[in-house]
N, C-alpha and C. Protein backbone atom coordinates (compact mmCIF):
# COMPACT_ATOMS: atom_id res chain seq x y z
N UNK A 1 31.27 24.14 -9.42
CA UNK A 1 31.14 23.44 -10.69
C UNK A 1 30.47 22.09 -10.48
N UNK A 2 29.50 21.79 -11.22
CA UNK A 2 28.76 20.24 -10.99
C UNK A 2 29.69 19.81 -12.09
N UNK A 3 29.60 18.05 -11.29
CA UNK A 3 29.84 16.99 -11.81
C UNK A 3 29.30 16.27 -13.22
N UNK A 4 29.66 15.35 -13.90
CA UNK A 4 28.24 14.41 -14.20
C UNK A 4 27.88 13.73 -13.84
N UNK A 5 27.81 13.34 -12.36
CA UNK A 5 27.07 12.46 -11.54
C UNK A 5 26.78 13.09 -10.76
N UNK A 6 26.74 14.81 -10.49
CA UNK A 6 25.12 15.60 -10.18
C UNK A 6 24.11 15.47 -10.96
N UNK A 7 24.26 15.52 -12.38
CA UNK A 7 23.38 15.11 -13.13
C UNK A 7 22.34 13.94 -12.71
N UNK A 8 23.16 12.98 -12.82
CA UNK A 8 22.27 11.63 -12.17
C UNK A 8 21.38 11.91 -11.00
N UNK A 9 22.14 12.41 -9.36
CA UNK A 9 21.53 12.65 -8.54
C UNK A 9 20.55 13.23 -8.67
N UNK A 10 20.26 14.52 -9.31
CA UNK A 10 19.47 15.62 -9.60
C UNK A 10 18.03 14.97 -10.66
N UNK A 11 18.44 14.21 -11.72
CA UNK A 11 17.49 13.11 -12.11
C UNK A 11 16.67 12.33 -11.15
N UNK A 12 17.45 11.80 -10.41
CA UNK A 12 16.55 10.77 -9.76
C UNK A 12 15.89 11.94 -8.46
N UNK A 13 16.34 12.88 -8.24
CA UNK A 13 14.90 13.33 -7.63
C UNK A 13 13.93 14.16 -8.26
N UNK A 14 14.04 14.48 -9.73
CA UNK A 14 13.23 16.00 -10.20
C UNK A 14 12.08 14.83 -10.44
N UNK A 15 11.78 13.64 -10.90
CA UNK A 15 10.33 13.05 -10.47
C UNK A 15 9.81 13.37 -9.60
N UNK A 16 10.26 13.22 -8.51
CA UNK A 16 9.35 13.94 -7.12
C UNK A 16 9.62 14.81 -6.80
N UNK A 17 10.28 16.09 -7.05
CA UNK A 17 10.03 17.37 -6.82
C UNK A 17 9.22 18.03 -7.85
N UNK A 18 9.25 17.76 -9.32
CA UNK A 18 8.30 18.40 -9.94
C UNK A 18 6.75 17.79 -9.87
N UNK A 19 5.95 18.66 -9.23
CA UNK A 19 5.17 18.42 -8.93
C UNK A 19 3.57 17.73 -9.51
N UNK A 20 3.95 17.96 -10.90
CA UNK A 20 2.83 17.31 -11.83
C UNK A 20 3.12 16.54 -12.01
N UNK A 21 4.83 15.88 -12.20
CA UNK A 21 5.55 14.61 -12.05
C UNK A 21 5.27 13.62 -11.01
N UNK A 22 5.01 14.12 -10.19
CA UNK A 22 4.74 13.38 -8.69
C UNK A 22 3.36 13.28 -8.75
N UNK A 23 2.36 13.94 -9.26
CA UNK A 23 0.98 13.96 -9.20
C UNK A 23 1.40 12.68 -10.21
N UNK A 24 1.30 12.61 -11.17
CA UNK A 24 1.54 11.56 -12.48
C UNK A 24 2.05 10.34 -11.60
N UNK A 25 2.69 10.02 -10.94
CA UNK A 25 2.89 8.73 -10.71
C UNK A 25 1.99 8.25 -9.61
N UNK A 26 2.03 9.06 -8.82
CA UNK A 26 0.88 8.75 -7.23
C UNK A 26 -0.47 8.75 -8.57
N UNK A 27 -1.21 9.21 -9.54
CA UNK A 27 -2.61 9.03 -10.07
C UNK A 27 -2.29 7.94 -10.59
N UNK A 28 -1.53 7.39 -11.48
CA UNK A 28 -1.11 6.54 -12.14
C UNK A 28 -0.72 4.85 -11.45
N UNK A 29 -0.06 5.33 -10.36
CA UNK A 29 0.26 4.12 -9.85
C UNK A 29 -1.09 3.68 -8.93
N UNK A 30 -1.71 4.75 -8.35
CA UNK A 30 -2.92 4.10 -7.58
C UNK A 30 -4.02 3.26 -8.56
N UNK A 31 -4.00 3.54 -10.07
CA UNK A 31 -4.66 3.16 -10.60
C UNK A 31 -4.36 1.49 -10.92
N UNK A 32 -2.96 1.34 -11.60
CA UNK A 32 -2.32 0.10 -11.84
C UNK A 32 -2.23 -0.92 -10.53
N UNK A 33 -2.72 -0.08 -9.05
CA UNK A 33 -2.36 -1.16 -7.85
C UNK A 33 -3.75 -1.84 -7.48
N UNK A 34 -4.80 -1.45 -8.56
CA UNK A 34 -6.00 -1.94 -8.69
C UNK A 34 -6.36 -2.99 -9.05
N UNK A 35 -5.34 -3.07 -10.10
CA UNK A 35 -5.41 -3.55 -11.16
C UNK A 35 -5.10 -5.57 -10.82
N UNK A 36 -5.63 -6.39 -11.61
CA UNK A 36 -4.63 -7.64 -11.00
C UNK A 36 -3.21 -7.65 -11.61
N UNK A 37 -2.58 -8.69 -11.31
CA UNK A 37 -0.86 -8.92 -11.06
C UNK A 37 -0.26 -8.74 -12.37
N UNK A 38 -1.36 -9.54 -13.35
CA UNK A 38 -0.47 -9.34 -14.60
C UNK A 38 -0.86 -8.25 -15.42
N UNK A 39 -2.22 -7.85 -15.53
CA UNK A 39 -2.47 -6.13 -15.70
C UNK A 39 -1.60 -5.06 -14.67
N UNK A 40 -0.84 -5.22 -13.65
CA UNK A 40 0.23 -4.21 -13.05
C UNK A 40 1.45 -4.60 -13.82
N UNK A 41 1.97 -5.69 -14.30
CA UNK A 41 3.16 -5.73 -14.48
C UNK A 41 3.12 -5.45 -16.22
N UNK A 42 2.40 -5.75 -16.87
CA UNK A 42 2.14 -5.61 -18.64
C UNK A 42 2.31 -3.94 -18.06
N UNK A 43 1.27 -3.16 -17.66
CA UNK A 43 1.34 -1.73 -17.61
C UNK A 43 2.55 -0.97 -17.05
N UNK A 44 3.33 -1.75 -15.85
CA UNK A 44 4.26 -1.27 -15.89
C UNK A 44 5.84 -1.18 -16.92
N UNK A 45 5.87 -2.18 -17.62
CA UNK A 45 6.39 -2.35 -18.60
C UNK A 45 6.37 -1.18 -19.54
N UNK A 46 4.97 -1.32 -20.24
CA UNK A 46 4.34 -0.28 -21.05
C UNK A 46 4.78 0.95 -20.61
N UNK A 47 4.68 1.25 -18.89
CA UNK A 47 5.39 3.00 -18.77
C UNK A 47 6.76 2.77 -18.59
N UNK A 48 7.13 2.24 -18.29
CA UNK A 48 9.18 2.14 -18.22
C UNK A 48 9.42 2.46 -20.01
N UNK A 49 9.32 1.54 -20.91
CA UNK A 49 9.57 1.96 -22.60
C UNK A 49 8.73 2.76 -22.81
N UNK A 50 7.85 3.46 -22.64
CA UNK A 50 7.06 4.66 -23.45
C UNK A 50 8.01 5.75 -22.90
N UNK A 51 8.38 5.98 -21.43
CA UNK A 51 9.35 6.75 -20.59
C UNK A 51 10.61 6.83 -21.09
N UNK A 52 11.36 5.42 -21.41
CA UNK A 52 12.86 5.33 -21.93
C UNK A 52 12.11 5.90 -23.57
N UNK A 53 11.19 5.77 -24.19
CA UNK A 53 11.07 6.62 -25.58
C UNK A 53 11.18 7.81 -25.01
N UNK A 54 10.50 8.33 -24.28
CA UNK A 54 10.17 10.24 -24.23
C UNK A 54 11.64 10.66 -24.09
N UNK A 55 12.08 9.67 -23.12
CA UNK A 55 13.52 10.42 -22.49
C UNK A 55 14.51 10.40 -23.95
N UNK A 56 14.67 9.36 -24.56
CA UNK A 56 15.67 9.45 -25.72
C UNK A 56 15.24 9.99 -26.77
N UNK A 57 13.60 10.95 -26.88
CA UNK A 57 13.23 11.66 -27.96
C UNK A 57 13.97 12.96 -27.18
N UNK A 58 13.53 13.23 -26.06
CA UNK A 58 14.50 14.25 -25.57
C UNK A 58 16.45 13.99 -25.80
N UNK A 59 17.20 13.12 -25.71
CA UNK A 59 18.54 13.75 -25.80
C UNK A 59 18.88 13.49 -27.15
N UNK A 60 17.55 13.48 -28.13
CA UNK A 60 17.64 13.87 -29.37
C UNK A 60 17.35 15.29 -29.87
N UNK A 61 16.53 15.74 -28.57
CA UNK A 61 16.38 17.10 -28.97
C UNK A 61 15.66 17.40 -29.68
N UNK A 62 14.17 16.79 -29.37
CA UNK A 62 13.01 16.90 -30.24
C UNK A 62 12.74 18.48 -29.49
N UNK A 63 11.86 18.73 -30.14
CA UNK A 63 11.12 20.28 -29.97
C UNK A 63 10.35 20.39 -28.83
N UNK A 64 9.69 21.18 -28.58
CA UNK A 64 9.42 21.82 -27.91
C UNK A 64 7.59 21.34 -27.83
N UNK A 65 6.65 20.27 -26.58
CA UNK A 65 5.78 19.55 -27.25
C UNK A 65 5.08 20.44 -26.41
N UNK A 66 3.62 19.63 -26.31
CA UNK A 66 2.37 19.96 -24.71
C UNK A 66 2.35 18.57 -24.14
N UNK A 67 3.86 18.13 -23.61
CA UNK A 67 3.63 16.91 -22.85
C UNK A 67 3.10 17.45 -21.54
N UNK A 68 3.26 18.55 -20.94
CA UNK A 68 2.96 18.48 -19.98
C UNK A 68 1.33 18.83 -19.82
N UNK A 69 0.91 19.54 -20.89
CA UNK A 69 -0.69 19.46 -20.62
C UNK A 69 -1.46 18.00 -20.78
N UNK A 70 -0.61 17.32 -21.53
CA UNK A 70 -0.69 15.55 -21.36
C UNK A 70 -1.15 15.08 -20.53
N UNK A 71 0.33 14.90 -20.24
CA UNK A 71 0.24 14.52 -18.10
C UNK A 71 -0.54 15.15 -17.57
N UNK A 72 -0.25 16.03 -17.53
CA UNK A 72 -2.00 16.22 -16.72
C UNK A 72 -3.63 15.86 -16.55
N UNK A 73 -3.91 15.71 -18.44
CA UNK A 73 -4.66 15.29 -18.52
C UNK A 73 -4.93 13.24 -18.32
N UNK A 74 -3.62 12.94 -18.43
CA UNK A 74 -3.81 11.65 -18.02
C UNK A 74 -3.70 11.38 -16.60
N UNK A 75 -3.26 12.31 -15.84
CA UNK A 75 -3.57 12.37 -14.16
C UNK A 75 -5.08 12.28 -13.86
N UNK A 76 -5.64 13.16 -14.29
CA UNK A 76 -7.14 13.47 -14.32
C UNK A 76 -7.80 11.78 -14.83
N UNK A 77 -7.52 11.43 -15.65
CA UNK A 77 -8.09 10.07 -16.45
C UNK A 77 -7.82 9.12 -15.61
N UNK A 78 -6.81 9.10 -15.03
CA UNK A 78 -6.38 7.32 -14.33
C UNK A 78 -6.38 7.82 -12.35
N UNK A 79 -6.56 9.07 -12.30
CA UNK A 79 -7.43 9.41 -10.85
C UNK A 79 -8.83 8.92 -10.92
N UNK A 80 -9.70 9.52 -11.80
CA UNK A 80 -11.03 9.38 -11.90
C UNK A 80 -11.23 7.80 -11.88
N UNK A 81 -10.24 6.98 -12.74
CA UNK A 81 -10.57 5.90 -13.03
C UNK A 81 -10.09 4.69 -11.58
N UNK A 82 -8.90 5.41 -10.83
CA UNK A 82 -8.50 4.60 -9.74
C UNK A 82 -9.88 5.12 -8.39
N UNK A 83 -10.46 6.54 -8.66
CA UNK A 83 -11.61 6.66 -7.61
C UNK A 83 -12.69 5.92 -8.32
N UNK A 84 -13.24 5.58 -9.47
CA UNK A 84 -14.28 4.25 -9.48
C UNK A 84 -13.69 3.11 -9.19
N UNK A 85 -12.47 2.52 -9.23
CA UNK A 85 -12.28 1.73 -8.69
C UNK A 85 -12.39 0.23 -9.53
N UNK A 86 -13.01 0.73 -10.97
CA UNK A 86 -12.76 -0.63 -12.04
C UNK A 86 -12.27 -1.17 -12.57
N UNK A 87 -12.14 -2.96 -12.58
CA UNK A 87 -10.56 -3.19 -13.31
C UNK A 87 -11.03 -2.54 -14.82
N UNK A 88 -9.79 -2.88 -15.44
CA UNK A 88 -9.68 -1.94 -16.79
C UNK A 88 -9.16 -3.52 -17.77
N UNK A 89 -9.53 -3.28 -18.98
CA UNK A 89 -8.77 -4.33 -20.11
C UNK A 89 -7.12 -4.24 -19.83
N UNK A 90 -6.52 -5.17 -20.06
CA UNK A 90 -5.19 -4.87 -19.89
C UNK A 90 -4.85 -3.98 -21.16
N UNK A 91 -5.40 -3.66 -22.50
CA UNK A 91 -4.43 -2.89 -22.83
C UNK A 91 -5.17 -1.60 -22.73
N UNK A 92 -6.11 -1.24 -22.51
CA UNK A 92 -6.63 0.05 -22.41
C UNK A 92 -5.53 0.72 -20.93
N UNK A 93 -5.53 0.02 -19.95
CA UNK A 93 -4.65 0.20 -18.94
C UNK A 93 -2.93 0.02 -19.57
N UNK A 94 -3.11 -0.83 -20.18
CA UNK A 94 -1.12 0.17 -20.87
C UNK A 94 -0.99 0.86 -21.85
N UNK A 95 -1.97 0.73 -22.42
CA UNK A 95 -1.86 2.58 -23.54
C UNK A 95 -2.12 3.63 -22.50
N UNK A 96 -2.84 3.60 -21.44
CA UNK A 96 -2.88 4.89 -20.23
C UNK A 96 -1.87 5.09 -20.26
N UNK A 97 -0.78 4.16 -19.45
CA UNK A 97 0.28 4.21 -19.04
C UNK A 97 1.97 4.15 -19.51
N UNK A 98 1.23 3.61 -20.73
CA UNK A 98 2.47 4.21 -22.02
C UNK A 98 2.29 5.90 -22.60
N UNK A 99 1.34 6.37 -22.69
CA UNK A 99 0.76 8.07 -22.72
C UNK A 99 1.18 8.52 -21.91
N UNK A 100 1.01 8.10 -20.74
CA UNK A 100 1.59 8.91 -19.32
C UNK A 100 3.27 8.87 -19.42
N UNK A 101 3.49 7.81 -19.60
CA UNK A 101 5.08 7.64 -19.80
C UNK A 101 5.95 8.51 -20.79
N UNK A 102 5.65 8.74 -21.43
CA UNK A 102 5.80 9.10 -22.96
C UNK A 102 5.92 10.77 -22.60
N UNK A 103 5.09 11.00 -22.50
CA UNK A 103 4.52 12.58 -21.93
C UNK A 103 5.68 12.81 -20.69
N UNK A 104 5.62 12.33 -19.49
CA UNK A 104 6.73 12.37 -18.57
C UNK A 104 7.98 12.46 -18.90
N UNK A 105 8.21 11.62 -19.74
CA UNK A 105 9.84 11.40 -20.51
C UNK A 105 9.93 13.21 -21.13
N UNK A 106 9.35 13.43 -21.96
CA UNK A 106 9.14 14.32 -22.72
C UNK A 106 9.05 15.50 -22.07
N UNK A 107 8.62 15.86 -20.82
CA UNK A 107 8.18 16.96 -20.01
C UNK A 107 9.59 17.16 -18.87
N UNK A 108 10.88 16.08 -19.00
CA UNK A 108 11.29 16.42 -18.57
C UNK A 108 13.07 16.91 -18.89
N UNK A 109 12.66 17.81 -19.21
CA UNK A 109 14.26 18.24 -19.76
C UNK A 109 15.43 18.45 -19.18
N UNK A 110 16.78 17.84 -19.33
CA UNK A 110 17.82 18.46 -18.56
C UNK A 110 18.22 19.58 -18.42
N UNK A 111 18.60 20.21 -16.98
CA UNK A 111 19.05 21.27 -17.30
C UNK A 111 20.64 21.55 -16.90
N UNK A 112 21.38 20.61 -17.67
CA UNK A 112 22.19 20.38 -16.93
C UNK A 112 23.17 21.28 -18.76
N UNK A 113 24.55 21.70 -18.00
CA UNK A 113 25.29 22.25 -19.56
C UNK A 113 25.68 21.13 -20.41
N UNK A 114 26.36 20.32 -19.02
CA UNK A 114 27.64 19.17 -20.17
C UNK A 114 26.29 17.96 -20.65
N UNK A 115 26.83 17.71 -21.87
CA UNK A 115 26.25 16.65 -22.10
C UNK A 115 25.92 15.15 -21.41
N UNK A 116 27.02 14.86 -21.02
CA UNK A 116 27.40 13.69 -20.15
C UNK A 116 26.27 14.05 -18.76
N UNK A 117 26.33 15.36 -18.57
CA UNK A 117 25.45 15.54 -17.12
C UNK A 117 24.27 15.48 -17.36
N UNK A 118 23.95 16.15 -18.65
CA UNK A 118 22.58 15.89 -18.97
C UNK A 118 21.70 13.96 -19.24
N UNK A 119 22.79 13.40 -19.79
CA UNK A 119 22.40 11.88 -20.39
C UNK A 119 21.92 11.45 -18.65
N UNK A 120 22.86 11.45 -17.98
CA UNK A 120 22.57 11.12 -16.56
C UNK A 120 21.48 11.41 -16.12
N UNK A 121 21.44 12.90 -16.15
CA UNK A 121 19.91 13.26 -15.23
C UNK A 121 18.93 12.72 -15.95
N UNK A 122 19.03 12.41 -17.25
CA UNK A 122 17.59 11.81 -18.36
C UNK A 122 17.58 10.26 -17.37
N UNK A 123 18.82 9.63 -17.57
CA UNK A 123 19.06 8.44 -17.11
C UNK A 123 18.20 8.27 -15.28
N UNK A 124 18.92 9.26 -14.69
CA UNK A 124 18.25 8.95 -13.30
C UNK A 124 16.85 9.21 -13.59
N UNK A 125 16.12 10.31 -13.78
CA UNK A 125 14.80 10.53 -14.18
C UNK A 125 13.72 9.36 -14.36
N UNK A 126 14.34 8.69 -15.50
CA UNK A 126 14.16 7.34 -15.76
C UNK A 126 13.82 6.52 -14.86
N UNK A 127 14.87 6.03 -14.07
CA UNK A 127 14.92 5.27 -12.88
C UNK A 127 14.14 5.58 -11.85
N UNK A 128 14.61 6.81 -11.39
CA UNK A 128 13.20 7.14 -10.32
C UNK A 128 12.10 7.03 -10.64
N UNK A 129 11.65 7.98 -11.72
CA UNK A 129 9.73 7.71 -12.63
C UNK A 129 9.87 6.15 -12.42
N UNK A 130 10.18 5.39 -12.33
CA UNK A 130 10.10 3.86 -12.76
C UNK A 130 9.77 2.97 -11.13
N UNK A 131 10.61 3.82 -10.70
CA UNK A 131 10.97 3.34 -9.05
C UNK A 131 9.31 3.52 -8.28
N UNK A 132 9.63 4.73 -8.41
CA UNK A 132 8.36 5.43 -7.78
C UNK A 132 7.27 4.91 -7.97
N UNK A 133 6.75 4.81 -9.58
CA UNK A 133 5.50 4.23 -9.89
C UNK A 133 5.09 3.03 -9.34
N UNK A 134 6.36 2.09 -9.49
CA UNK A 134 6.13 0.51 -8.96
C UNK A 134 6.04 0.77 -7.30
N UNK A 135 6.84 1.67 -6.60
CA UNK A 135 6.31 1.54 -4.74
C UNK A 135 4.66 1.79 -5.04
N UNK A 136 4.39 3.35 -5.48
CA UNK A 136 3.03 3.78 -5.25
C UNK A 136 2.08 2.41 -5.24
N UNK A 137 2.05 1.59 -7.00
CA UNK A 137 1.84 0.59 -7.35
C UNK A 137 1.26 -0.33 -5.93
N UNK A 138 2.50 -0.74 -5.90
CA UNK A 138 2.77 -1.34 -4.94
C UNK A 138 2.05 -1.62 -3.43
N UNK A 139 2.27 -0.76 -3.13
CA UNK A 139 1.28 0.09 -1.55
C UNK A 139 -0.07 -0.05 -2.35
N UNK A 140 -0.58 0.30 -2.64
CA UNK A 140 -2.03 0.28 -3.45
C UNK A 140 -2.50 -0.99 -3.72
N UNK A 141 -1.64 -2.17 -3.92
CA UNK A 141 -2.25 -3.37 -4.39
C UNK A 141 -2.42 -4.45 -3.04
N UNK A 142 -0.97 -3.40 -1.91
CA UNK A 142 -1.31 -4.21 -0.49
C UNK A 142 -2.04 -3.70 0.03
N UNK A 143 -3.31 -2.72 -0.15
CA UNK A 143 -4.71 -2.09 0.05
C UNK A 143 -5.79 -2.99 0.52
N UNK A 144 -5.84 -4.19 1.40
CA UNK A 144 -6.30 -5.35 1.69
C UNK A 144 -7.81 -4.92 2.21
N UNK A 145 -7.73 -4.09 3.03
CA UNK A 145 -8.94 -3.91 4.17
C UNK A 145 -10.05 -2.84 3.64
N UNK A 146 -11.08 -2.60 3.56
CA UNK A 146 -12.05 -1.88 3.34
C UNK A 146 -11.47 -0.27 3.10
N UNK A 147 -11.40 0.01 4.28
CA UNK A 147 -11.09 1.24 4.74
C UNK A 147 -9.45 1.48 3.97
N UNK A 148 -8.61 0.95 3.85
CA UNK A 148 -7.62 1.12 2.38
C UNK A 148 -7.61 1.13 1.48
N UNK A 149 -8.76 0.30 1.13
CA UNK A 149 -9.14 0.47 -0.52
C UNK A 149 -9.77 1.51 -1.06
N UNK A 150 -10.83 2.11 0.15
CA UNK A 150 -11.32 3.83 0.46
C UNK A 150 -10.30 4.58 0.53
N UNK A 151 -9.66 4.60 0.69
CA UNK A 151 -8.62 5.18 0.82
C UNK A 151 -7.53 5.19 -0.28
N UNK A 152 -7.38 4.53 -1.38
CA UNK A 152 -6.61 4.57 -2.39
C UNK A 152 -7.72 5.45 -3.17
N UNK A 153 -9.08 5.08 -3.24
CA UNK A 153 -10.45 5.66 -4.33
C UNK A 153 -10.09 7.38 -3.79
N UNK A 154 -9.86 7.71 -2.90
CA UNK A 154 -10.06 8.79 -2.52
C UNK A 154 -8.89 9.24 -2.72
N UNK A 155 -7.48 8.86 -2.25
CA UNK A 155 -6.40 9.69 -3.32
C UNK A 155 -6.05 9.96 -4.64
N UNK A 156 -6.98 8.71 -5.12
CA UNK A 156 -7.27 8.99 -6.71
C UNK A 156 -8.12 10.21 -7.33
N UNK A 157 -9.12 10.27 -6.27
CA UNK A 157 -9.96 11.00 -6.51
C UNK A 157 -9.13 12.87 -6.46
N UNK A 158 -8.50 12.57 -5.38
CA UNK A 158 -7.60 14.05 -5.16
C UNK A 158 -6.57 14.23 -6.20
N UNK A 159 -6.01 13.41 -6.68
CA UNK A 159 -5.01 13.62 -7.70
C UNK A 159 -6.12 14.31 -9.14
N UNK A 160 -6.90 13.34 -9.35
CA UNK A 160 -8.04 13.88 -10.21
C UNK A 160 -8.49 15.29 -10.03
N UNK A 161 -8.65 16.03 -9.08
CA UNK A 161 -8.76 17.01 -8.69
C UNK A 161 -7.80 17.64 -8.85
N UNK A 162 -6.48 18.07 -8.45
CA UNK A 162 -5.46 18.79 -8.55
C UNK A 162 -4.84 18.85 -9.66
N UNK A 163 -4.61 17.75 -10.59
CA UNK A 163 -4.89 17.54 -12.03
C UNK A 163 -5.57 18.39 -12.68
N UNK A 164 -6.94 18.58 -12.53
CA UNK A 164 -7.75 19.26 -13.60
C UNK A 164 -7.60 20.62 -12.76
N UNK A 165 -7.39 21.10 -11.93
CA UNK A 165 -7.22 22.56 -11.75
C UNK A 165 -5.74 22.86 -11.92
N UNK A 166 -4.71 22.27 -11.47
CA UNK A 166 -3.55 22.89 -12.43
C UNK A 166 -3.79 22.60 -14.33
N UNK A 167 -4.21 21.91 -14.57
CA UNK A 167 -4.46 22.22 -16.50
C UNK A 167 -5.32 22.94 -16.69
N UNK A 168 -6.18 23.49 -15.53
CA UNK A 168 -7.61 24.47 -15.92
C UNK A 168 -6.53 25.97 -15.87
N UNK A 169 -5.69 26.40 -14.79
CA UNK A 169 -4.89 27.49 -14.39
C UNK A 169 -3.78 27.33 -16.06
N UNK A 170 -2.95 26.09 -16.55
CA UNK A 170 -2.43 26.15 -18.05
C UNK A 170 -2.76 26.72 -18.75
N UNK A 171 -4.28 26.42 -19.13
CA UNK A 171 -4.91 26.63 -20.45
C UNK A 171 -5.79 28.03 -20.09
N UNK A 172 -5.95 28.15 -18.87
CA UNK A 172 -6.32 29.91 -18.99
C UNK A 172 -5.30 30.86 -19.32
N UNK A 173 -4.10 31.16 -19.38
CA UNK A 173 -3.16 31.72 -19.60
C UNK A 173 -3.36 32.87 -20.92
C-alpha cells in the first residue's frame, strides 16, 4: 500500500524520468543560461507560476489537453534558439518559458488513488521541474570558455532534434 508521501517522492522524480519532461527542461534551461542574469531570473519566475498554474489546472481536473504536443514543440523552439545562441527580449524569453511551464504542469498527471497522494506528487513535480530547470540553467550560464559555450549550442541543438522527431512519431499516429 503507498503512502502520501510516495506521492511526493514519486513527483519529484517523474520530471526526470519522463522523458519529454527531461528533454523540456535540459532545451529550456540551456536556453535561459544564455540568457543575462536578470532575463534568467524574470524567465525563471515566469516557468515556476505558469507550472504552479498547469499543476493546479490539473488537481482541478481540467480535461484532457495536447500539452504534451506543446512541450514538445517548445523543446524544438528554445533548442533551436539556445543552438543560435541569441540573447532574446526578456519577455519573448518568459512567454517561452511560461508556455513551456504551463504545458509541463498540464502533461503531468497523478497517478496516484488517494487524493492527498496525488496533491503531493503535483506538489513534488513542481519542485523538481523548478529545481532542475534552475541547475540545467545554471551549468549553462557557468559555460565560460569557448569550447562550453559550443557545447551548450550543440545540446541545444540535440534536444531540438529529439524534440521534433518524437512530435513527428505523435502526430503520425
Amino acid at each position: 500500500m503507498l503512502g502520501p508521501l510516495d506521492g511526493f517522492w514519486r513527483g519529484l522524480l517523474q520530471p526526470l524520468l519522463a522523458p519529454s519532461h527531461a528533454l523540456a527542461l535540459v532545451g529550456l534551461g540551456l536556453l535561459i543560461g544564455q540568457q543575462s542574469g536578470a532575463r534568467r531570473l524574470v524567465s525563471m519566475i515566469a516557468f515556476a507560476m505558469a507550472l504552479a498554474g498547469g499543476l493546479g489546472a490539473l488537481a482541478l481536473a481540467v480535461g484532457e489537453t495536447p500539452a504534451g504536443n506543446v512541450l514538445l514543440a517548445g523543446v524544438a523552439v528554445s533548442g533551436v534558439l539556445a543552438a543560435l545562441a541569441v540573447p532574446l527580449p526578456t519577455w519573448s524569453l518568459a512567454l517561452l518559458a511560461a508556455g513551456m511551464g504551463t504545458a509541463l504542469g498540464l502533461d503531468s498527471p497523478p497517478d496516484m488513488l488517494s487524493l492527498l497522494a496525488a496533491y503531493l506528487m503535483l506538489f513534488g513535480s513542481g519542485l523538481a521541474a523548478s529545481l532542475a530547470l534552475a541547475v540545467v540553467s545554471e551549468c549553462a550560464a557557468r559555460a565560460a570558455r569557448h569550447w562550453q559555450r559550443m557545447g551548450v549550442r550543440v545540446l541545444g541543438s540535440w534536444a531540438a532534434a529529439s524534440a521534433m522527431l518524437a512530435l513527428a512519431v505523435r502526430l503520425s499516429r
